[in-house]
PDB file of N, CA and C in Angstrom:
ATOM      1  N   UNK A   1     -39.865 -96.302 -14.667  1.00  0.00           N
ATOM      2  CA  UNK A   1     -38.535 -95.888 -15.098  1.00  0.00           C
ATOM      3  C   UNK A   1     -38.243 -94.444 -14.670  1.00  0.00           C
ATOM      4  N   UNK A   2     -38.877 -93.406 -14.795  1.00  0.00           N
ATOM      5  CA  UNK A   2     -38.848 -91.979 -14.314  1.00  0.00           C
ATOM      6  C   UNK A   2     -38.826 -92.008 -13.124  1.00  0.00           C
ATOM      7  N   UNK A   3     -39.672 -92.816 -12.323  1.00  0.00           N
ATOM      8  CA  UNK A   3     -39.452 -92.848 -11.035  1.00  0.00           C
ATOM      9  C   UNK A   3     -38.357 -93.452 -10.398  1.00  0.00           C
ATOM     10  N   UNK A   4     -37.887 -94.257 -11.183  1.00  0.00           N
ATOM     11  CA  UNK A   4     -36.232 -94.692 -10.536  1.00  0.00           C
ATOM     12  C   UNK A   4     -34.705 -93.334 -10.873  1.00  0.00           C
ATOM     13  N   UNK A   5     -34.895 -92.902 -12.241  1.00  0.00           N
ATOM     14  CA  UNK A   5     -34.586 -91.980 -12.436  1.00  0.00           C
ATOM     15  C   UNK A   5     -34.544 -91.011 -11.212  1.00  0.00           C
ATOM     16  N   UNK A   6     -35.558 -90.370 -11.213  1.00  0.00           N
ATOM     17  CA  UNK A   6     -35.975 -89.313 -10.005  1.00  0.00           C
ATOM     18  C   UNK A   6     -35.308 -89.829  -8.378  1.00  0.00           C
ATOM     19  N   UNK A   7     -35.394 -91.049  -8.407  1.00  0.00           N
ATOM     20  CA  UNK A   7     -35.167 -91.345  -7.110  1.00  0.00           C
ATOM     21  C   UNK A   7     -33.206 -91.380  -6.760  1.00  0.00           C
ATOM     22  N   UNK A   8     -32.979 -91.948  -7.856  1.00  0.00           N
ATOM     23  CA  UNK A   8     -31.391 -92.023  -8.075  1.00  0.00           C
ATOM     24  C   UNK A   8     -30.589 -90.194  -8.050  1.00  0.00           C
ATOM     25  N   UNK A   9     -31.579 -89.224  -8.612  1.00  0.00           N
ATOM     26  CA  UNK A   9     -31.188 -88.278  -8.828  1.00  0.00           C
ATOM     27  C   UNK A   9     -30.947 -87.800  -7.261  1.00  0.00           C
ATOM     28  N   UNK A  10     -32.044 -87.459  -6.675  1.00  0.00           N
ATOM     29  CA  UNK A  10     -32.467 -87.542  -4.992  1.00  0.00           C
ATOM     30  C   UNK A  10     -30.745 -88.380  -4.274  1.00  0.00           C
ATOM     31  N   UNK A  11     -30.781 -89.819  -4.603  1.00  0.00           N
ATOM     32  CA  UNK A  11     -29.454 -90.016  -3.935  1.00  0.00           C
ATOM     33  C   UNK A  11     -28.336 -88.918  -4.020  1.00  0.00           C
ATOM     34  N   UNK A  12     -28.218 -89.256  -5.394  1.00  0.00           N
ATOM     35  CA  UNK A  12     -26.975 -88.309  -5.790  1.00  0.00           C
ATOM     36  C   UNK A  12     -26.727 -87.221  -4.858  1.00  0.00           C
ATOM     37  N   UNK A  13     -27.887 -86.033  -5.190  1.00  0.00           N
ATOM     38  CA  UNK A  13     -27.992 -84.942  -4.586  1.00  0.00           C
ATOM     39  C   UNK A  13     -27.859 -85.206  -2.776  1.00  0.00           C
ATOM     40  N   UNK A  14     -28.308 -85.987  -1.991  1.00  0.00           N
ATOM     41  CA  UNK A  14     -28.324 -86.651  -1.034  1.00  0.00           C
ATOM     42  C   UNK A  14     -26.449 -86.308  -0.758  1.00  0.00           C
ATOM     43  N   UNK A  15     -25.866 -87.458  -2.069  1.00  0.00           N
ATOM     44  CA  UNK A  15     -24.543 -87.764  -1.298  1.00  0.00           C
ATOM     45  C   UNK A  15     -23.630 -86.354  -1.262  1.00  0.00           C
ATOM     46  N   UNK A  16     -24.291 -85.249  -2.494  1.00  0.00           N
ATOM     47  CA  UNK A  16     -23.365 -84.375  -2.756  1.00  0.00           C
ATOM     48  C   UNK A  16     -23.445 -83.409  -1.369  1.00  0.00           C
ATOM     49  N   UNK A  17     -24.923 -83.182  -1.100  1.00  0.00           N
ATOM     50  CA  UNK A  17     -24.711 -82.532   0.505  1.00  0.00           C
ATOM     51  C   UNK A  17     -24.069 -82.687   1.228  1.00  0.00           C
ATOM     52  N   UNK A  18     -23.931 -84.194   1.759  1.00  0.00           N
ATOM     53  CA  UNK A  18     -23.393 -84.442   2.646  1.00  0.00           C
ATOM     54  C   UNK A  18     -21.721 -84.160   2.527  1.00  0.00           C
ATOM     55  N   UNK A  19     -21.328 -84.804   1.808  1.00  0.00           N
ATOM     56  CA  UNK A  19     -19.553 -84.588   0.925  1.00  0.00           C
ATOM     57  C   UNK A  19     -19.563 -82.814   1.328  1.00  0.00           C
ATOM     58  N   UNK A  20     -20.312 -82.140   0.541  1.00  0.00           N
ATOM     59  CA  UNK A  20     -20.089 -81.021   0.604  1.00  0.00           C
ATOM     60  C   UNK A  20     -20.554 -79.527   1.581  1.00  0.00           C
ATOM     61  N   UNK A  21     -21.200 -80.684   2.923  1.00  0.00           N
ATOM     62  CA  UNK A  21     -21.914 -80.173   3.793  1.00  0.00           C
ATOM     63  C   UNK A  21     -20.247 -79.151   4.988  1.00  0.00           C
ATOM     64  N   UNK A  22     -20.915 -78.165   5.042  1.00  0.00           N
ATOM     65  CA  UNK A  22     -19.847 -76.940   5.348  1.00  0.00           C
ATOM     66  C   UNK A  22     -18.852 -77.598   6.691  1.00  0.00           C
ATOM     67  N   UNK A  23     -19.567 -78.142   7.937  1.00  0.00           N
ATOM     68  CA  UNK A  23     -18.597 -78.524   8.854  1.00  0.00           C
ATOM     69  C   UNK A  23     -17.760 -79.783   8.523  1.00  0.00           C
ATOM     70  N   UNK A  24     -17.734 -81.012   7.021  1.00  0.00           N
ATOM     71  CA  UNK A  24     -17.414 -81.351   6.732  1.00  0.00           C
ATOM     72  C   UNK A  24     -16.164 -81.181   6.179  1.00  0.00           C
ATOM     73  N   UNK A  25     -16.556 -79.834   5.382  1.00  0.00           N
ATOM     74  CA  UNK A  25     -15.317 -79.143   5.063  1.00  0.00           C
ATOM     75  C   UNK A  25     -14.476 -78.280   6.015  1.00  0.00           C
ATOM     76  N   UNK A  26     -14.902 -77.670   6.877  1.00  0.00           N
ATOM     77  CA  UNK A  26     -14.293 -76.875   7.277  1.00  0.00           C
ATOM     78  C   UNK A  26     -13.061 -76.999   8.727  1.00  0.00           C
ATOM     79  N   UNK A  27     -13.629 -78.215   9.273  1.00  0.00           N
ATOM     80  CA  UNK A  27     -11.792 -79.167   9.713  1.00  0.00           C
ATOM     81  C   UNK A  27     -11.051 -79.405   9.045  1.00  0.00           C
ATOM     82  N   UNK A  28     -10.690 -79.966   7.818  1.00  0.00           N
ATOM     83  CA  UNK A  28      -9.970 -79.927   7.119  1.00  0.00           C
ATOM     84  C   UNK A  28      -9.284 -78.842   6.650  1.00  0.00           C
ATOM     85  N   UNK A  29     -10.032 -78.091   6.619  1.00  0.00           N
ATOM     86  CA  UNK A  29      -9.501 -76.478   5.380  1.00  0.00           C
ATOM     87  C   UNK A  29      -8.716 -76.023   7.053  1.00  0.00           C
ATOM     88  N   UNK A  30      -9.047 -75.824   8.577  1.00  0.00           N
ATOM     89  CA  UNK A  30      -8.408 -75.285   9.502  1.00  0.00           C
ATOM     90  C   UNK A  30      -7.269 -75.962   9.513  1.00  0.00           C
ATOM     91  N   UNK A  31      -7.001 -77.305   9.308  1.00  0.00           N
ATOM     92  CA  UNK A  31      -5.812 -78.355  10.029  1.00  0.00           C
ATOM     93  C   UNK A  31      -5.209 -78.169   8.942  1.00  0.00           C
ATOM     94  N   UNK A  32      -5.273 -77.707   7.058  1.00  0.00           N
ATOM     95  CA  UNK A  32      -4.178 -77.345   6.471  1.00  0.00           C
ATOM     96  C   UNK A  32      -3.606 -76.122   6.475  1.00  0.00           C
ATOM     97  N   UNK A  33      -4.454 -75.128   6.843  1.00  0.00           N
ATOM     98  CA  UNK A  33      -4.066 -73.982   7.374  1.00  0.00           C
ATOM     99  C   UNK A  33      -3.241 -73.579   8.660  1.00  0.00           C
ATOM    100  N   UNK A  34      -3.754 -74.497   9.629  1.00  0.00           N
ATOM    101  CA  UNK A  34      -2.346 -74.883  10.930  1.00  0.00           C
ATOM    102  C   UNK A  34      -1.165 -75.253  10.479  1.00  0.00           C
ATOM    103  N   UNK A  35      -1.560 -76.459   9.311  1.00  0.00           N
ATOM    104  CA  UNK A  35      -0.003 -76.949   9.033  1.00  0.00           C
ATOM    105  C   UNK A  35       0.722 -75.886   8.119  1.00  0.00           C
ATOM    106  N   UNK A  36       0.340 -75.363   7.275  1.00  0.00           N
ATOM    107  CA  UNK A  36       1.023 -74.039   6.804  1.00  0.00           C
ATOM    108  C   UNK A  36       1.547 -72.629   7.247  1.00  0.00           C
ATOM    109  N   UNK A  37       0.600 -72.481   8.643  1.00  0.00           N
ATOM    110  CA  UNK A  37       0.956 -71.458   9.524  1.00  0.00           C
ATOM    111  C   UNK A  37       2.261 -72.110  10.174  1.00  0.00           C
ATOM    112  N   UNK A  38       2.716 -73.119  10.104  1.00  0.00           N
ATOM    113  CA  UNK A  38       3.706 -73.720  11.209  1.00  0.00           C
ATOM    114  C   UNK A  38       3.556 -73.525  13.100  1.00  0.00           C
ATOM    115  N   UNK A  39       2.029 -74.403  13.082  1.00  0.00           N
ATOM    116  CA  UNK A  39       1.604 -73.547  14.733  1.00  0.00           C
ATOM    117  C   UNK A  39       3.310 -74.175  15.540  1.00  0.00           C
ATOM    118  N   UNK A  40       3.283 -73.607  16.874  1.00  0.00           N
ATOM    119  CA  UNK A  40       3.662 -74.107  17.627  1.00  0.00           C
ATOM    120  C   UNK A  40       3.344 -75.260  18.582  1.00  0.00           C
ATOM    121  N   UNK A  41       2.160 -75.205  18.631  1.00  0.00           N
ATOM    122  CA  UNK A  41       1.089 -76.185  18.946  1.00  0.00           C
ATOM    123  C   UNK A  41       0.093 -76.649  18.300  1.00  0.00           C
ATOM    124  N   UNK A  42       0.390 -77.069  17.451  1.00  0.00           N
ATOM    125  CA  UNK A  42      -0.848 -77.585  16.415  1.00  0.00           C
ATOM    126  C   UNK A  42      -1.749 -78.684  16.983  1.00  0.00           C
ATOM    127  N   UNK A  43      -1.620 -79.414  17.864  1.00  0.00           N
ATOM    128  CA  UNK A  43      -2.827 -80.664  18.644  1.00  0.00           C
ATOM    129  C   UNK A  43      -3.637 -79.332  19.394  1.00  0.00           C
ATOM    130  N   UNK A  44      -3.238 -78.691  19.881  1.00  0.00           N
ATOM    131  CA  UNK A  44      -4.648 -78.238  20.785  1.00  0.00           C
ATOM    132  C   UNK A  44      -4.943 -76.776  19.471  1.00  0.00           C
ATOM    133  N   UNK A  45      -3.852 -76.278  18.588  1.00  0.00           N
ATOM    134  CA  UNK A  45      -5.626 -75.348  17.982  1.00  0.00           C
ATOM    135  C   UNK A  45      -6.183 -76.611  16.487  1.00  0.00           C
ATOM    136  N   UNK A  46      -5.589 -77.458  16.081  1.00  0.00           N
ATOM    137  CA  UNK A  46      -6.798 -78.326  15.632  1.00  0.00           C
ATOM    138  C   UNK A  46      -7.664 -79.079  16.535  1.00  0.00           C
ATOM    139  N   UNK A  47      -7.503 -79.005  17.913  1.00  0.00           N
ATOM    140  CA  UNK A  47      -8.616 -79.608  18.424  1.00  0.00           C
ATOM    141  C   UNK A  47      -8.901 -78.418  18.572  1.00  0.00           C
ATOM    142  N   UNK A  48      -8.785 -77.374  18.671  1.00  0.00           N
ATOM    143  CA  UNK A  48      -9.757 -75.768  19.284  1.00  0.00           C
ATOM    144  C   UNK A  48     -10.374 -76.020  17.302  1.00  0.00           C
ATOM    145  N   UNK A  49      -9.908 -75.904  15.832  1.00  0.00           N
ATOM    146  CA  UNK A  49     -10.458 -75.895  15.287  1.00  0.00           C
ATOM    147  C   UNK A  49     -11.531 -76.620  14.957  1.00  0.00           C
ATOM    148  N   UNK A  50     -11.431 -78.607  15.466  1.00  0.00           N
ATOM    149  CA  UNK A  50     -12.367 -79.360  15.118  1.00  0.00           C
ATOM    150  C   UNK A  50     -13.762 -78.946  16.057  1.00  0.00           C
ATOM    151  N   UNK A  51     -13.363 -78.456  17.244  1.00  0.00           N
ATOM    152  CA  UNK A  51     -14.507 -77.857  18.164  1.00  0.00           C
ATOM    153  C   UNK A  51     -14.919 -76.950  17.854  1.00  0.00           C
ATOM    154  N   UNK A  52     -14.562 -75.943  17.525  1.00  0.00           N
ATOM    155  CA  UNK A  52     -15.425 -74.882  16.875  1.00  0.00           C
ATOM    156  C   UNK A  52     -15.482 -74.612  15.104  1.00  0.00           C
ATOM    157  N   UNK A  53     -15.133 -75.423  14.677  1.00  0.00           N
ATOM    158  CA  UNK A  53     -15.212 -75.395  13.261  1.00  0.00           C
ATOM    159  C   UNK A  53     -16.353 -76.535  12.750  1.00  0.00           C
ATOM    160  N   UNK A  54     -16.049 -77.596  13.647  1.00  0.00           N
ATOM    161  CA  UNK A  54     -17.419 -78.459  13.124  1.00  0.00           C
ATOM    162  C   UNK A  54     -18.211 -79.185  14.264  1.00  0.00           C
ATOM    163  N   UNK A  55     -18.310 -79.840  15.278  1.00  0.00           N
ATOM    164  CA  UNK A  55     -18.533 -80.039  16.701  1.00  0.00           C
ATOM    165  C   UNK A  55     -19.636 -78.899  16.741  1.00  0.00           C
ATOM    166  N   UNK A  56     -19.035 -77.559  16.436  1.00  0.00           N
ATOM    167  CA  UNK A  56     -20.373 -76.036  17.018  1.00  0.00           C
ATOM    168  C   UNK A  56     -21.157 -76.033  16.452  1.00  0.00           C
ATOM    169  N   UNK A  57     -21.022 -76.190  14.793  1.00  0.00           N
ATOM    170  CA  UNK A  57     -21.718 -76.454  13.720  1.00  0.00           C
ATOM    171  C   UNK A  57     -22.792 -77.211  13.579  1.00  0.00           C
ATOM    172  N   UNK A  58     -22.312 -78.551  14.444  1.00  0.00           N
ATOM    173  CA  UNK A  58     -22.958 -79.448  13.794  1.00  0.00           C
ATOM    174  C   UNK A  58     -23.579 -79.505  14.958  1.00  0.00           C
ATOM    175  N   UNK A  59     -23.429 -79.196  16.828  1.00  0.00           N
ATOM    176  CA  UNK A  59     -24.732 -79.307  17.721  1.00  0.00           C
ATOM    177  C   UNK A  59     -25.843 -78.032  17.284  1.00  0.00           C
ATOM    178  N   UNK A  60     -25.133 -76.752  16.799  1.00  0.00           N
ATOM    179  CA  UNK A  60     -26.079 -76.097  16.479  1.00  0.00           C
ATOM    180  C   UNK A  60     -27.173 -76.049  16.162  1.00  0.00           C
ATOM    181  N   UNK A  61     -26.765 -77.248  14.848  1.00  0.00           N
ATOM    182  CA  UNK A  61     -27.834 -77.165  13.555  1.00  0.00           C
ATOM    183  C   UNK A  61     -28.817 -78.635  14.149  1.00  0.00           C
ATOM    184  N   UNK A  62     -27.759 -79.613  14.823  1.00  0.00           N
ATOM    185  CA  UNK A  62     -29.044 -80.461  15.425  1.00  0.00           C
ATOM    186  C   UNK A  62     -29.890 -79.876  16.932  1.00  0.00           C
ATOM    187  N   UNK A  63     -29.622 -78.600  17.511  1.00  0.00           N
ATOM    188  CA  UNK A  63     -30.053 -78.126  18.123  1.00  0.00           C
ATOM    189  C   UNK A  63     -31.145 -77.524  17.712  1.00  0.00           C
ATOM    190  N   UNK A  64     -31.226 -77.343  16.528  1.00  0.00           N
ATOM    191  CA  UNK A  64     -32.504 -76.251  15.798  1.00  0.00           C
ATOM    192  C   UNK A  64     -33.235 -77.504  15.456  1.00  0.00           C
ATOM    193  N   UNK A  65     -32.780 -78.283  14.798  1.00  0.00           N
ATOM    194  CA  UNK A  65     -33.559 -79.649  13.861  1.00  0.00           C
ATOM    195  C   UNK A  65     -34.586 -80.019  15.438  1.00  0.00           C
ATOM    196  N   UNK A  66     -33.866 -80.024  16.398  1.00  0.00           N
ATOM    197  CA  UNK A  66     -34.461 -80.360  17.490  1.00  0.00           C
ATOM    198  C   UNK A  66     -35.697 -79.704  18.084  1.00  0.00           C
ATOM    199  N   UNK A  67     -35.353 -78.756  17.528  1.00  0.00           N
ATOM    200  CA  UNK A  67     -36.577 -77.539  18.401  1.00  0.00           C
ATOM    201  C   UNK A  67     -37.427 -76.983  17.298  1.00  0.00           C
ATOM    202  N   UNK A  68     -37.546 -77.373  15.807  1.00  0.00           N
ATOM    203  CA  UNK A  68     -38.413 -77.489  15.432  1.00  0.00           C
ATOM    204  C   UNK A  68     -37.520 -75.711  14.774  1.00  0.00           C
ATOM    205  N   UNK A  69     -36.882 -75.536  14.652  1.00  0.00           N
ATOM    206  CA  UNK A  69     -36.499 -74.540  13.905  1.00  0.00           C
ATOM    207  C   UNK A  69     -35.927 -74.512  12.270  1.00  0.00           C
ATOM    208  N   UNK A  70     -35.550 -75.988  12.060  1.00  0.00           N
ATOM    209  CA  UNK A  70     -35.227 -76.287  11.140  1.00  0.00           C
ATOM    210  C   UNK A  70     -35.873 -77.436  10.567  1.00  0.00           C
ATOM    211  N   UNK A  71     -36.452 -77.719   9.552  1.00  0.00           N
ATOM    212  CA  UNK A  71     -37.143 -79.219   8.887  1.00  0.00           C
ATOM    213  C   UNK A  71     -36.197 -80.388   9.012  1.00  0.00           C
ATOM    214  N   UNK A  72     -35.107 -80.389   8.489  1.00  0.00           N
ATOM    215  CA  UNK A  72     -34.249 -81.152   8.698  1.00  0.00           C
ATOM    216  C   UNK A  72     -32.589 -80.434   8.582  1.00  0.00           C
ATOM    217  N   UNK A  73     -31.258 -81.796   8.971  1.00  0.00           N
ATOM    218  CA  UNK A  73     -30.529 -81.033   9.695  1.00  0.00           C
ATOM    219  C   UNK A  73     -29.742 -80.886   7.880  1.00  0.00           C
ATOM    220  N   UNK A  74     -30.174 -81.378   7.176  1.00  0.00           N
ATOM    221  CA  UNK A  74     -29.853 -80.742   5.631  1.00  0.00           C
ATOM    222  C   UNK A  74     -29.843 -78.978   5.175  1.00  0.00           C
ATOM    223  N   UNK A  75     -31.122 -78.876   5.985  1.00  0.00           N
ATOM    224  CA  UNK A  75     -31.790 -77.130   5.298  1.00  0.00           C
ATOM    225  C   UNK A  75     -31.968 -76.965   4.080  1.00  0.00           C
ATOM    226  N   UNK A  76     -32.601 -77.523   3.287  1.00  0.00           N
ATOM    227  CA  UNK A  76     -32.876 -78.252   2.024  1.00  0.00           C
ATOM    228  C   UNK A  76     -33.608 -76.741   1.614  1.00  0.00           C
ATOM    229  N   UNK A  77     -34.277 -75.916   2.550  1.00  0.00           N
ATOM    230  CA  UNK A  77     -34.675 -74.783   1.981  1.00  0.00           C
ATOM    231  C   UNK A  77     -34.056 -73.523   2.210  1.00  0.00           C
ATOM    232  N   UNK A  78     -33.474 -72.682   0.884  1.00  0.00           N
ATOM    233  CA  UNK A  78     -33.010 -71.723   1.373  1.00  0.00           C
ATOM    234  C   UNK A  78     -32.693 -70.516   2.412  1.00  0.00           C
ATOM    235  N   UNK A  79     -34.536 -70.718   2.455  1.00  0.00           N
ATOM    236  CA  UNK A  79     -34.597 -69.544   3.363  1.00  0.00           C
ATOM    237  C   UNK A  79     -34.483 -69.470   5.116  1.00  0.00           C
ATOM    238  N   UNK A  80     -34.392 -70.895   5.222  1.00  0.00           N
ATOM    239  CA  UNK A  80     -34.340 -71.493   6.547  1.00  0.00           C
ATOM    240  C   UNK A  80     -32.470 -71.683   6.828  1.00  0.00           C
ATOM    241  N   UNK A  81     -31.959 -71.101   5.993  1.00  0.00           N
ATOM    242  CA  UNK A  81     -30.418 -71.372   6.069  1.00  0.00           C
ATOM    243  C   UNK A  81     -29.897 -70.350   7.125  1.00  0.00           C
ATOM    244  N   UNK A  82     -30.895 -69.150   7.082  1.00  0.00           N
ATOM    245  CA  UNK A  82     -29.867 -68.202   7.977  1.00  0.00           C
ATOM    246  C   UNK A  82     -29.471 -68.082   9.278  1.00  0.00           C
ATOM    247  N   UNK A  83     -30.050 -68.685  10.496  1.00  0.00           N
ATOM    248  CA  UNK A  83     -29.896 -68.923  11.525  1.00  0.00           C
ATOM    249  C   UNK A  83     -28.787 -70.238  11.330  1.00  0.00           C
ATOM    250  N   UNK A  84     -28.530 -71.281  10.768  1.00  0.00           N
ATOM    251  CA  UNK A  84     -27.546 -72.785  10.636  1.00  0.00           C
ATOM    252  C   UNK A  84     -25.985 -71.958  10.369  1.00  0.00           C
ATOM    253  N   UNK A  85     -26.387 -70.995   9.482  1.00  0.00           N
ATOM    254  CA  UNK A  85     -24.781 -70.253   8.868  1.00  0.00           C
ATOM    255  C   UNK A  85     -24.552 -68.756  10.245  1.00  0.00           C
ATOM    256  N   UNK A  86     -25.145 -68.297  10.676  1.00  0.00           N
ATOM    257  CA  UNK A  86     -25.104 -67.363  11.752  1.00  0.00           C
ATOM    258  C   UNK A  86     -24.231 -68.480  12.679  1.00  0.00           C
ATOM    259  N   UNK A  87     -25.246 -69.505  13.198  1.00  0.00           N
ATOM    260  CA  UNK A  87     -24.472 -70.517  14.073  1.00  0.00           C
ATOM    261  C   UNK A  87     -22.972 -70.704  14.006  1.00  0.00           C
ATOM    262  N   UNK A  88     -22.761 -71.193  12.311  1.00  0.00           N
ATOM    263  CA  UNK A  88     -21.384 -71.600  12.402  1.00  0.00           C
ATOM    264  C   UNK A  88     -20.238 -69.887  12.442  1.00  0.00           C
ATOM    265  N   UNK A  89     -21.005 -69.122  11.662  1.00  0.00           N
ATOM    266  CA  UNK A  89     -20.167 -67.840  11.647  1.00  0.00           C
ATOM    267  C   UNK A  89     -19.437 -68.131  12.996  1.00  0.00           C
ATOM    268  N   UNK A  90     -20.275 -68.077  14.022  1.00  0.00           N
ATOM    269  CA  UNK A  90     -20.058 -67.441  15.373  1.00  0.00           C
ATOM    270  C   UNK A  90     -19.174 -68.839  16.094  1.00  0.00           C
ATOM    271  N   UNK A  91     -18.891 -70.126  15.638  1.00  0.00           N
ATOM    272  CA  UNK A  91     -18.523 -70.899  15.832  1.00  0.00           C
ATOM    273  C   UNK A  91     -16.805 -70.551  15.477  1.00  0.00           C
ATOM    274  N   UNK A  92     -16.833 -70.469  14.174  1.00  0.00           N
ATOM    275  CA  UNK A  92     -15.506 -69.838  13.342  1.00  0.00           C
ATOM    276  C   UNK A  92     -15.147 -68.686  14.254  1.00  0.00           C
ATOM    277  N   UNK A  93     -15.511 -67.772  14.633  1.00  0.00           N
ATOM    278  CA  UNK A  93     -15.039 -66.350  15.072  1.00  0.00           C
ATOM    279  C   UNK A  93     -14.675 -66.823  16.657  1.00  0.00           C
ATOM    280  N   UNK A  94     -15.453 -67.493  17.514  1.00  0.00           N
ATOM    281  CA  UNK A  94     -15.288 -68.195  18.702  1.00  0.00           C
ATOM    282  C   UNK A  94     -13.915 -68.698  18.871  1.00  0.00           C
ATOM    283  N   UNK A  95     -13.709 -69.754  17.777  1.00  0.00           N
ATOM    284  CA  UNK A  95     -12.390 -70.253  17.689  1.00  0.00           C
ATOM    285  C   UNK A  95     -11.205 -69.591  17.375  1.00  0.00           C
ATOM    286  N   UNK A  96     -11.954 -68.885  16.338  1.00  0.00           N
ATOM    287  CA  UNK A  96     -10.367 -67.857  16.341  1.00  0.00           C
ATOM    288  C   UNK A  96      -9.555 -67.270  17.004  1.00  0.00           C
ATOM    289  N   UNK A  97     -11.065 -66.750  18.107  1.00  0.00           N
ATOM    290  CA  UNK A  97     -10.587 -65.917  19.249  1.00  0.00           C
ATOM    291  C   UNK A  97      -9.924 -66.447  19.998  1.00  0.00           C
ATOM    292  N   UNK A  98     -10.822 -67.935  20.717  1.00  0.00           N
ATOM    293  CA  UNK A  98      -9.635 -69.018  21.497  1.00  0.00           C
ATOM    294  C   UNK A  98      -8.597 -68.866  21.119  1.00  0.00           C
ATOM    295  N   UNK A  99      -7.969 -69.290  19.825  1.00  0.00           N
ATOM    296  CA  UNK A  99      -7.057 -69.664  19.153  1.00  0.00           C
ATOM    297  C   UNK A  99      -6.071 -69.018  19.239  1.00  0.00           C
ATOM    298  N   UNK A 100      -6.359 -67.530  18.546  1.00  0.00           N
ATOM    299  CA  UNK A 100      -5.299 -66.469  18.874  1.00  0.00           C
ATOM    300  C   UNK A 100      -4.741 -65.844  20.064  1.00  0.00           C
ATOM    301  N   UNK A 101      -6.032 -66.181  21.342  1.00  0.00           N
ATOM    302  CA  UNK A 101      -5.572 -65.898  22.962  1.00  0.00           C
ATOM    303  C   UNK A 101      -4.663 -66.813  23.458  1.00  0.00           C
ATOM    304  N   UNK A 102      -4.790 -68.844  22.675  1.00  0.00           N
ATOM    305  CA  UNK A 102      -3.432 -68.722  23.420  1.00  0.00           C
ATOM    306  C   UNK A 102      -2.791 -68.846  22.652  1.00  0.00           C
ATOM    307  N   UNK A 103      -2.032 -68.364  21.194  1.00  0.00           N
ATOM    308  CA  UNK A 103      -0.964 -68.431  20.613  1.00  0.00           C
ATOM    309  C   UNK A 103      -0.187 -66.769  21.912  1.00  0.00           C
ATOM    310  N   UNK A 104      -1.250 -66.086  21.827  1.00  0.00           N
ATOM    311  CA  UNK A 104      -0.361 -64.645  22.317  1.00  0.00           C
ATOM    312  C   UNK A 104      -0.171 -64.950  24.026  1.00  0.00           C
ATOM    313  N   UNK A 105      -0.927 -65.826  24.344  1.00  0.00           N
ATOM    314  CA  UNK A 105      -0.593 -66.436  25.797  1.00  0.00           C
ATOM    315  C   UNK A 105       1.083 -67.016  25.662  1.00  0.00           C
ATOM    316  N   UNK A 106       1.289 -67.916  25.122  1.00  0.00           N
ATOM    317  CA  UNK A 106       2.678 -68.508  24.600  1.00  0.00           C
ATOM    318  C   UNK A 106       3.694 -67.636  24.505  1.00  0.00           C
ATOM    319  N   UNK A 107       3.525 -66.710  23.759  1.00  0.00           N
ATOM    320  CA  UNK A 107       4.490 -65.906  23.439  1.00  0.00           C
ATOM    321  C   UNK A 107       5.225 -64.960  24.770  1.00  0.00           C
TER     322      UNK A 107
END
């Protein structure tokens, strides 16, 4: 019985990562933020956001899982988080930059 317990808990926690895993969120949070900015072009910077908001994110972190830098592509341990969040930083700031070169290209 504890051991089903324990194991169900494990799912849970399982599903909440994933739901709440950062490049999951973070297309979404860009494409309501486009639609509130009123882009002029909103198809190419939500595709500039889904590419560098989660696409960068997410080869990053299976880029490390790959090379033995990370245990798994979860990061289940804290301290192994800081290189996965550096990744996406620089993913986010990447895009922005795209982003804002060609809104001021347009203009």
């Amino acid at each position: 019985m504890a051991r089903q317990t324990w194991r169900r808990g494990e799912d849970v926690a399982r599903v909440i990562s994933i739901v709440l895993f950062a490049p999951v969120i973070a297309s979404p949070a860009f494409v309501l933020l486009l639609l509130k900015a009123k882009s002029p072009d909103p198809l190419d910077l939500g595709l500039v956001s889904f590419a560098f908001a989660t696409a960068w994110p997410l080869a990053g972190l299976y880029g490390l899982y790959r090379a033995g830098r990370v245990p798994t592509v979860f990061v289940e341990e804290r301290a192994k988080r800081s290189l996965p969040f550096v990744l996406a930083i620089a993913g986010y700031l990447i895009g922005t930059d795209v982003s804002s070169n060609s809104q001021h290209r347009r203009l």
